[in-house]
Protein backbone atom coordinates (compact mmCIF):
# COMPACT_ATOMS: atom_id res chain seq x y z
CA UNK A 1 0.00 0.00 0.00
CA UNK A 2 2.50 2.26 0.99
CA UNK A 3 4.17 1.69 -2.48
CA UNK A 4 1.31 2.85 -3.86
CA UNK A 5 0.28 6.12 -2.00
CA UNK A 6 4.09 6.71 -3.10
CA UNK A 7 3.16 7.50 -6.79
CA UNK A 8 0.87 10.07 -5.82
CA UNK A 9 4.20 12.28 -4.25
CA UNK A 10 5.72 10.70 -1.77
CA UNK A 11 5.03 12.75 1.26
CA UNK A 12 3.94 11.43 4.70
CA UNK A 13 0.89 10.06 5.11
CA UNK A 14 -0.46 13.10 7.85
CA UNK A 15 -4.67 12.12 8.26
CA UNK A 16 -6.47 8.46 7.73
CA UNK A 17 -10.00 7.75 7.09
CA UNK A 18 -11.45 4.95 8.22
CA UNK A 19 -15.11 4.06 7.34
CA UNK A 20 -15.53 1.11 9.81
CA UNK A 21 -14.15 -0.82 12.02
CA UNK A 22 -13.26 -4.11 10.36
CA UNK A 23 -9.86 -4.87 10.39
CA UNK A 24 -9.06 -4.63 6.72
CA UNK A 25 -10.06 -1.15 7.13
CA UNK A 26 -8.31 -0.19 10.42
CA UNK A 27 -5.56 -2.81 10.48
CA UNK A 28 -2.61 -0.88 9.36
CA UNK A 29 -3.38 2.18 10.97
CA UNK A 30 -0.98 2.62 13.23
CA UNK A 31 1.62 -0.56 12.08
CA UNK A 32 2.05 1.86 9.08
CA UNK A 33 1.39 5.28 9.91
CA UNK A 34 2.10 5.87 13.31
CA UNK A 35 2.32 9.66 13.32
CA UNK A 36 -0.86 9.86 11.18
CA UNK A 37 -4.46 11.60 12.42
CA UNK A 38 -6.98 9.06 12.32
CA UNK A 39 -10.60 10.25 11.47
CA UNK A 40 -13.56 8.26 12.20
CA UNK A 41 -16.70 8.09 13.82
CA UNK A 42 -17.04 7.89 17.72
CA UNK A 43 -18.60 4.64 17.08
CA UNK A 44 -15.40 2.95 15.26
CA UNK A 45 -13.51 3.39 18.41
CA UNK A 46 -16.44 2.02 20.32
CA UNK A 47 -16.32 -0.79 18.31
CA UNK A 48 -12.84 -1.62 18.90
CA UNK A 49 -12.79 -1.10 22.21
CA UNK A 50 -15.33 -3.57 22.83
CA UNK A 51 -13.86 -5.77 20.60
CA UNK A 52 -10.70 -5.54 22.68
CA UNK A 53 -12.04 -6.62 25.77
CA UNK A 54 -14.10 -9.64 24.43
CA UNK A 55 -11.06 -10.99 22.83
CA UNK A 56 -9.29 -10.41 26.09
CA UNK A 57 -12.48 -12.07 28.14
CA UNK A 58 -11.59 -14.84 25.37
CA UNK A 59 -8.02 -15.07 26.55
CA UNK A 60 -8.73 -15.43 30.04
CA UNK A 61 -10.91 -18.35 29.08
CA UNK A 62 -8.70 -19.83 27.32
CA UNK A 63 -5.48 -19.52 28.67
CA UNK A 64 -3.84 -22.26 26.78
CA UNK A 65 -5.34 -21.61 23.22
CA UNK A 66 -2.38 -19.79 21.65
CA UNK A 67 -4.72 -18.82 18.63
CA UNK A 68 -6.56 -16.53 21.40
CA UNK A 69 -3.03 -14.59 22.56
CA UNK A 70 -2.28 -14.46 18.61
CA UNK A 71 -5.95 -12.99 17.84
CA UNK A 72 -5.65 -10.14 21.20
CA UNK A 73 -1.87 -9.17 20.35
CA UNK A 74 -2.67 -8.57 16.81
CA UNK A 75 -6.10 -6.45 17.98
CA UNK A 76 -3.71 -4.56 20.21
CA UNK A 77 -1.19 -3.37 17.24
CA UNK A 78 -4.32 -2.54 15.53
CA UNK A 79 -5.66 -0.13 18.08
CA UNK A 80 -1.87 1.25 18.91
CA UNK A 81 -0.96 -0.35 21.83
CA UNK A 82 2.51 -1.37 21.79
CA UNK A 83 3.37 -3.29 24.80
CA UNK A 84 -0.02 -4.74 25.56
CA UNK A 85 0.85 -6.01 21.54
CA UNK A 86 4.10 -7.48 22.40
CA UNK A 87 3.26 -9.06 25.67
CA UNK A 88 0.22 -10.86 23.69
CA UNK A 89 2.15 -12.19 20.50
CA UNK A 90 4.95 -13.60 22.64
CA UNK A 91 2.43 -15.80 24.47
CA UNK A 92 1.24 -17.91 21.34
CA UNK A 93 5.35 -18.81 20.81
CA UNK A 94 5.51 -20.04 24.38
CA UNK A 95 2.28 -22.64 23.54
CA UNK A 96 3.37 -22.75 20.04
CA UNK A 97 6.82 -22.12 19.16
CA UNK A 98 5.72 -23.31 15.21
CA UNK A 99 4.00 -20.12 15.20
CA UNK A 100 5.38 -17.72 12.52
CA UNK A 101 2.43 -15.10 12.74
CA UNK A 102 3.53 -14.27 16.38
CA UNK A 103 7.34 -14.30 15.39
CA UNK A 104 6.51 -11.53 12.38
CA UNK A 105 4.29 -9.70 14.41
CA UNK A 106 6.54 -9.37 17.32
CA UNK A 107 9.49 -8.55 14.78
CA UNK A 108 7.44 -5.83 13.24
CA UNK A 109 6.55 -4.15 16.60
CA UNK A 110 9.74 -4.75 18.02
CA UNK A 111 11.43 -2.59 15.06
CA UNK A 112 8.80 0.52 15.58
C-alpha cells in the first residue's frame, strides 16, 4: 500500500480515514502510519474497544489456546498499543513455538 500512495508524491501520510471498524479497514493504521491523524466516527472506536475486551475475556478463558493470545496481540497493534501487543504475540510462541504469525508480528513491533 505504501508503495502505492508513493506514486501520488511521496510525502507522509499526515490524516487516515477509516469508514468502519473491520480490520481490513483499520488494520494498518498505526503498524504503518504511526504519526498519522486518524478520522472516524465515535462509534469505530467504540467498536474496537469492545472488541478488545471480548477478545481479552476470550483469553482469560482460554489460557492455553495460543490462537486466542495471537488474535488479542494482533487487535492490540491494531488499536496502537505497543506493549499490551508485544506481551500478547509472545504468548502464542511459548504454547506454540511453530507459530510464525507471532514471530513476524513481534518482529514488526519490536522494530517501531
Amino acid at each position: 500500500m505504501q508503495a502505492a500512495l508513493d506514486t501520488l508524491g511521496g510525502g507522509p501520510v499526515r490524516m487516515i480515514v477509516n469508514t468502519h471498524h473491520h480490520d481490513d479497514h483499520v488494520g494498518g493504521n498505526h503498524a504503518l502510519w504511526k504519526d498519522a491523524i486518524v478520522i472516524a466516527h465515535d462509534a469505530v472506536g467504540r467498536r474496537m474497544t469492545t472488541g478488545l475486551a471480548i477478545l481479552a475475556l476470550n483469553v482469560e478463558e482460554n489460557p492455553e489456546s495460543w490462537n486466542a493470545y495471537d488474535t488479542l496481540g494482533e487487535a492490540y497493534m491494531t488499536a496502537g498499543k505497543r506493549e499490551l501487543a508485544i506481551a500478547n504475540s509472545s504468548k502464542p510462541l511459548e504454547l506454540n513455538p511453530a507459530n510464525t504469525n507471532a514471530t513476524q508480528m513481534l518482529e514488526r513491533l519490536k522494530s517501531r
